[in-house]
N, C-alpha and C. Protein backbone atom coordinates (compact mmCIF):
# COMPACT_ATOMS: atom_id res chain seq x y z
N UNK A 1 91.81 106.53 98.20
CA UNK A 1 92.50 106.78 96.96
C UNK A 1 92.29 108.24 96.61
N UNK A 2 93.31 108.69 95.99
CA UNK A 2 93.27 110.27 96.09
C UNK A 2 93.55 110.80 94.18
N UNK A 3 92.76 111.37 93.64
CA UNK A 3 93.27 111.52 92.37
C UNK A 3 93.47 113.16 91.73
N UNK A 4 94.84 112.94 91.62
CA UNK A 4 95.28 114.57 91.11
C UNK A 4 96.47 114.68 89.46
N UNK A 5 96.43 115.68 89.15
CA UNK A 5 97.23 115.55 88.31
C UNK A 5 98.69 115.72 88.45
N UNK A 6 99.29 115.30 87.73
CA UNK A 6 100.98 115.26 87.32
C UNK A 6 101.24 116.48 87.95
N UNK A 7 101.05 117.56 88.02
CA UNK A 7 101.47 118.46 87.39
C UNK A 7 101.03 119.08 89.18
N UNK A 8 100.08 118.86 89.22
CA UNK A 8 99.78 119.29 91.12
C UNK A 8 100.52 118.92 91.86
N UNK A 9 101.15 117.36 91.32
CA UNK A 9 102.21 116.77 92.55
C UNK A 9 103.14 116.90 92.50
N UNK A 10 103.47 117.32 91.13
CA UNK A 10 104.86 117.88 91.39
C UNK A 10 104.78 119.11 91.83
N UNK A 11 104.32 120.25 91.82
CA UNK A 11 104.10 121.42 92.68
C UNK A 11 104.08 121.27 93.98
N UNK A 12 103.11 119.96 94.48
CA UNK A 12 103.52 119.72 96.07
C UNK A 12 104.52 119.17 96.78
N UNK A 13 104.98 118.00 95.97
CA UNK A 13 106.11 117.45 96.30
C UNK A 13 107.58 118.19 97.11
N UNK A 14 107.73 119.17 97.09
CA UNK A 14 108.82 119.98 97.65
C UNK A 14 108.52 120.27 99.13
N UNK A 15 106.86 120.55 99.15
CA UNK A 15 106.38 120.93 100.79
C UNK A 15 106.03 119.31 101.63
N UNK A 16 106.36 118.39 100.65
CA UNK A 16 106.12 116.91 101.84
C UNK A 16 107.07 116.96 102.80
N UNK A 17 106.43 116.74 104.31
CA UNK A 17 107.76 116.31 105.09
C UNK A 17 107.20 115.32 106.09
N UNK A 18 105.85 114.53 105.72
CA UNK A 18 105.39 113.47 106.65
C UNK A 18 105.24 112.23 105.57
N UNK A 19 105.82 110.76 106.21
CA UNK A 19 105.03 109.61 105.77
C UNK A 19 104.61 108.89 106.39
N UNK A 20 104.33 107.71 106.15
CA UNK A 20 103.72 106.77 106.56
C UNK A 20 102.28 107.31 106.49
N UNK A 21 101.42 106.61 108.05
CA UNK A 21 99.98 107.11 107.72
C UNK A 21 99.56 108.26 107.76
N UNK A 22 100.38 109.31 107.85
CA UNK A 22 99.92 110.86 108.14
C UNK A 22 100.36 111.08 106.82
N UNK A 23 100.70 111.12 105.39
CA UNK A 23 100.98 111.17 104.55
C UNK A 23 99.56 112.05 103.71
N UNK A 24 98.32 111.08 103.77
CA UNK A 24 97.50 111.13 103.23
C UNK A 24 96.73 112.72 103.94
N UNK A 25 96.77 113.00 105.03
CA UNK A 25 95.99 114.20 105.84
C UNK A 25 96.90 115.21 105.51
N UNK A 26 98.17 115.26 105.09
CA UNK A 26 99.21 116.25 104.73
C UNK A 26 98.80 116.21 103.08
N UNK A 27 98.64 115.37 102.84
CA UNK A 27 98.81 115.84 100.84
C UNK A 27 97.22 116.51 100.52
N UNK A 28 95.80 116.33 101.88
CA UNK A 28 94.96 116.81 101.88
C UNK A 28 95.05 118.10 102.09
N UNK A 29 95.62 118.53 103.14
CA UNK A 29 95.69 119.88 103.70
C UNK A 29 96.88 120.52 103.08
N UNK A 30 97.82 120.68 102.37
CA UNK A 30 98.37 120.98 101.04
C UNK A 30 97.64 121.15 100.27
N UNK A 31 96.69 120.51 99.57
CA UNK A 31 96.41 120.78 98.42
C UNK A 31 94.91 122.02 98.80
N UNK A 32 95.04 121.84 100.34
CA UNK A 32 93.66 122.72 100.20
C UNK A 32 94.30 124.47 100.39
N UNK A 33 95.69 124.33 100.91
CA UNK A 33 96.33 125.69 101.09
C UNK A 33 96.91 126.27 99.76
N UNK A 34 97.23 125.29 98.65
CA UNK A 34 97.86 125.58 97.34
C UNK A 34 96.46 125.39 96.46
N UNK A 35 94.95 125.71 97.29
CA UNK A 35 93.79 125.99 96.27
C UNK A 35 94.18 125.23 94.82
N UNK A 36 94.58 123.13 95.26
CA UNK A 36 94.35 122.61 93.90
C UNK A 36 93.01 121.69 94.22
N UNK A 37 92.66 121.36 92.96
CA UNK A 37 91.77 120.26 93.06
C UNK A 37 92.06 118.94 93.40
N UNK A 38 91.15 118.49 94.18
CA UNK A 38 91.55 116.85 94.47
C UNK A 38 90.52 115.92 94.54
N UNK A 39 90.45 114.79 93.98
CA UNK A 39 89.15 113.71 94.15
C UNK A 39 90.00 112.90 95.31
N UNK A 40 88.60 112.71 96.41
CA UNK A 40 89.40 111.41 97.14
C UNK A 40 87.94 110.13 96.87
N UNK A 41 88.18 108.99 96.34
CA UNK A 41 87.50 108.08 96.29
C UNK A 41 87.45 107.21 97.35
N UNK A 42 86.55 106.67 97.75
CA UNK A 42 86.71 105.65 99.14
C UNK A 42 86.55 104.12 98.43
N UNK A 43 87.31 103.40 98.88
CA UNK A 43 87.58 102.83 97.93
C UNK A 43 87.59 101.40 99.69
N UNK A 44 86.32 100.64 99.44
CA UNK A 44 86.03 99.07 100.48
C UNK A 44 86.46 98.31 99.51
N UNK A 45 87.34 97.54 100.42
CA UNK A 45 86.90 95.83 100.54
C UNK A 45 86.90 94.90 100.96
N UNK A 46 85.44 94.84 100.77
CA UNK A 46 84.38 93.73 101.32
C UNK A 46 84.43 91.98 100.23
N UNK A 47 83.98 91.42 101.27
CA UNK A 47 83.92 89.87 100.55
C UNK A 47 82.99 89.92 99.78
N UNK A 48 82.77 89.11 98.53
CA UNK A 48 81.66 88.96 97.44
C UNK A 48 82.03 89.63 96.60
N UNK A 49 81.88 90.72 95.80
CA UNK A 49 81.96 91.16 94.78
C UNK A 49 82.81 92.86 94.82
N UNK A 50 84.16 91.99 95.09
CA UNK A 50 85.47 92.78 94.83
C UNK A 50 85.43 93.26 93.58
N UNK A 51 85.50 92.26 92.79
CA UNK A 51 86.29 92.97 91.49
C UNK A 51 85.21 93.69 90.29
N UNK A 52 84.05 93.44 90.91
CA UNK A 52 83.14 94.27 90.36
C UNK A 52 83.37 95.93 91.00
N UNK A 53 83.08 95.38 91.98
CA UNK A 53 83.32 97.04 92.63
C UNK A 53 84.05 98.02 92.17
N UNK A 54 85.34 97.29 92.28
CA UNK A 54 86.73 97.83 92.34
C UNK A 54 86.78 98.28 90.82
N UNK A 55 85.67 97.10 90.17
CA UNK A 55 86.28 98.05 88.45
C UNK A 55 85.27 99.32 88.52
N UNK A 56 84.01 99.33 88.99
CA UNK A 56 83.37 100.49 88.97
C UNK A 56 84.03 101.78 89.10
N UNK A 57 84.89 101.37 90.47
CA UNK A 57 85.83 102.88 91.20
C UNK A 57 86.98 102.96 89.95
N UNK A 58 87.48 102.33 89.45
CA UNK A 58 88.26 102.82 88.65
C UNK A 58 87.63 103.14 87.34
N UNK A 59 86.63 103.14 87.31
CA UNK A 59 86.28 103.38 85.52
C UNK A 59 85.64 104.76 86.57
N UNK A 60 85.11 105.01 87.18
CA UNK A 60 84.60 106.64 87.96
C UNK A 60 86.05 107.36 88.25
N UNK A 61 87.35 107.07 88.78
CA UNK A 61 88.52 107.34 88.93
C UNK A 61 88.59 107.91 87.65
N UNK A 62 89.12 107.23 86.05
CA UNK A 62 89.77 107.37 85.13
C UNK A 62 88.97 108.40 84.68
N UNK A 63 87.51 108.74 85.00
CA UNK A 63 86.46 110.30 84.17
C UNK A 63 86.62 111.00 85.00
N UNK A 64 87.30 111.08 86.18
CA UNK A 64 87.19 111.68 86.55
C UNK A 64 88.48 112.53 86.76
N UNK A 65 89.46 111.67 86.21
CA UNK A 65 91.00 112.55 85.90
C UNK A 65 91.33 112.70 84.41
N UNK A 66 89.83 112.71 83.61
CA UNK A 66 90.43 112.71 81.89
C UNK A 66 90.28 114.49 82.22
């Protein structure tokens, strides 16, 4: 999971020209040539305690794009 602002992706959006799974290594290496900031969260899942997890990463996600 990758977290940036509005405002970065639309700045990058014009230089996309890969999707599928190479999508994600292109919007990395973009954002490192247009010197923006980017969080990438790693984001498992594992059996047992999904939705605990998963709320952790998003409540660390949401402080970390206020």
């Amino acid at each position: 999971m990758r977290c940036l602002r509005r405002e970065a992706l639309l700045d990058m959006q014009p230089h996309f020209t890969i999707d599928g799974s190479f999508f994600g290594p292109q919007m990395m290496v973009l954002s490192i040539l247009m010197k923006m900031k980017m969080i990438q969260i790693p984001v498992n899942y594992t059996s047992g305690s999904e939705h605990r997890r998963s709320r952790k990463q998003w409540v660390a996600l949401r402080w970390a794009c206020a």
